[in-house]
Protein backbone atom coordinates (compact mmCIF):
# COMPACT_ATOMS: atom_id res chain seq x y z
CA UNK A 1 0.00 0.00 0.00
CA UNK A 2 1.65 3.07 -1.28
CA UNK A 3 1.21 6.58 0.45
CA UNK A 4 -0.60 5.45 3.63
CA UNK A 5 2.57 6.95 5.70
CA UNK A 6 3.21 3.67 7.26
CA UNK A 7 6.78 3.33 5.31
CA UNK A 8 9.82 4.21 6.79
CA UNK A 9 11.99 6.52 5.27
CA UNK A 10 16.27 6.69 5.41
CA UNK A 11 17.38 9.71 5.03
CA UNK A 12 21.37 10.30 3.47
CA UNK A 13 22.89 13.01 3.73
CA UNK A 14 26.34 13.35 0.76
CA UNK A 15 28.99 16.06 1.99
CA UNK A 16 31.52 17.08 -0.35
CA UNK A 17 35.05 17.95 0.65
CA UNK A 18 35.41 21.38 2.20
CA UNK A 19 34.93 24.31 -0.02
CA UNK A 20 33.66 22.47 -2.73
CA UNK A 21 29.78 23.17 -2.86
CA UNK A 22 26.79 21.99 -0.96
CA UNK A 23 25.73 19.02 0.70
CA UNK A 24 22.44 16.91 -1.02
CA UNK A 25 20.29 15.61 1.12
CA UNK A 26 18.54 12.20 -0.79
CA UNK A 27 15.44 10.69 0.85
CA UNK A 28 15.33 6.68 0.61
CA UNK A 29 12.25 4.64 0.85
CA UNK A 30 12.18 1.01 1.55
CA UNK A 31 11.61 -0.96 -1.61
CA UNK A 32 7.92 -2.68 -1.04
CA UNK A 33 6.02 -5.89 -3.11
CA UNK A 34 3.48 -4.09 -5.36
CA UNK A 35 1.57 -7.45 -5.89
CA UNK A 36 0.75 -9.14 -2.38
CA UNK A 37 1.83 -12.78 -3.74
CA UNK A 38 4.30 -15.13 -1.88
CA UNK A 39 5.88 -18.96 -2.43
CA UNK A 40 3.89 -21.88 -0.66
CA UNK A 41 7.32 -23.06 0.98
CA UNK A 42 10.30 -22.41 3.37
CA UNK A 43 12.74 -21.87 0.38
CA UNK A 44 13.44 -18.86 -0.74
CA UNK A 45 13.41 -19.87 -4.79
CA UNK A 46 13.23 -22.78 -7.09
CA UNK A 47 16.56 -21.09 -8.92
CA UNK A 48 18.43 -24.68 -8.48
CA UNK A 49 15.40 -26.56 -9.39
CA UNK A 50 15.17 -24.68 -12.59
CA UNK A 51 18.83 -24.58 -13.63
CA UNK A 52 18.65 -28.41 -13.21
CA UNK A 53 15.72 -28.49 -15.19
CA UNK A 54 17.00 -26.39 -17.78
CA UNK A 55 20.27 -28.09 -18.10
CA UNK A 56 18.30 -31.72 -18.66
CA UNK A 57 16.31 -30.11 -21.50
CA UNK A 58 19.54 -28.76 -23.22
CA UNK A 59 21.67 -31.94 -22.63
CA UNK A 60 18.78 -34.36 -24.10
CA UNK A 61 18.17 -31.90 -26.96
CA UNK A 62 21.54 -31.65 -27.90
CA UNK A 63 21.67 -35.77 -27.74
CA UNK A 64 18.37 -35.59 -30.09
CA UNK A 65 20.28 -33.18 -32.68
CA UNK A 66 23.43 -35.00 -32.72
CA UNK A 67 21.56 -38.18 -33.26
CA UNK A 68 19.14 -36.95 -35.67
CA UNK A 69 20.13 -33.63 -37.55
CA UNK A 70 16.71 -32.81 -38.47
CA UNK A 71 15.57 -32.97 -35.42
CA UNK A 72 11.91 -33.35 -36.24
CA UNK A 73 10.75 -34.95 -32.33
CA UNK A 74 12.93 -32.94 -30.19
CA UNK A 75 11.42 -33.99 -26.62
CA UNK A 76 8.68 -31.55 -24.93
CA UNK A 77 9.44 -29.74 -21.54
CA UNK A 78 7.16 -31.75 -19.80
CA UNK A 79 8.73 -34.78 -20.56
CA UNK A 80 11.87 -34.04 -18.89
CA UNK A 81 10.86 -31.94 -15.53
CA UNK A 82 8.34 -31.83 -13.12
CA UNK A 83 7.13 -28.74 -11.30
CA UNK A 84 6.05 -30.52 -8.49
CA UNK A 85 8.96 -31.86 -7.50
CA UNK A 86 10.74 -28.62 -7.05
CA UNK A 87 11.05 -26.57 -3.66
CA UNK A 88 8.18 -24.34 -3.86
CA UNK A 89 4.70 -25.44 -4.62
CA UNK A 90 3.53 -22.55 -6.47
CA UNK A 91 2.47 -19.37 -5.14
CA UNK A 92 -0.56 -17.33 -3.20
CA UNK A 93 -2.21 -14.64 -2.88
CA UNK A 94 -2.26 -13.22 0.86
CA UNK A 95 -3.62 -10.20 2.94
CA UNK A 96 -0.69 -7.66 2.48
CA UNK A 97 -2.75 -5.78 5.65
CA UNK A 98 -2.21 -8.89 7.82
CA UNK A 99 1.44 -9.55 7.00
CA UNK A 100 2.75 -6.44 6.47
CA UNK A 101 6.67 -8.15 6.66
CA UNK A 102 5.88 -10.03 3.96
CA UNK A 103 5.34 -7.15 1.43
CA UNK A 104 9.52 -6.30 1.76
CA UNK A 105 11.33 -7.51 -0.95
């Protein structure tokens, strides 16, 4: 929720060497979730899970090619992963008034 005045601001404050003009003061907000969704799961993100994933698709296309140049049945996506098997089990929507911590990035 933007503007409600419940965000905390920093303040920083840049001095230049003496003699050497003024000082600029720069207000910094905290940077918030715009869309209250979060993971179903303790871990943090299913970046393993998906390099994995990737790297099994490559590897067996690359077999495919090299076995068949044409490469007319090149194996689908689903064939080769499983989305349930990785960390997270998809995401949901959740009151952003309620769990306020959650909105921080």
């Amino acid at each position: 929720m933007r503007g409600t005045g419940s965000e905390r601001s920093l303040t920083i404050v840049c001095r230049p060497p003496e003699g050497l003009g003024h000082s600029i003061v720069r207000d910094m907000s905290r940077s918030r979730r715009r869309t209250p969704i979060g993971g179903i799961s303790s871990a943090d993100s299913e970046k393993q899970d998906k390099r994995q994933a990737n790297r099994r698709i490559r590897r067996t296309v690359r077999q495919v090619l090299h076995q068949d140049p044409a490469g007319e049945m090149l194996p689908h996506e689903k064939e080769l992963s499983n989305p349930w098997t990785m960390s997270k089990d998809g995401k949901r929507w959740f009151d952003p008034e309620r769990y306020p911590r959650e909105m921080r990035k």
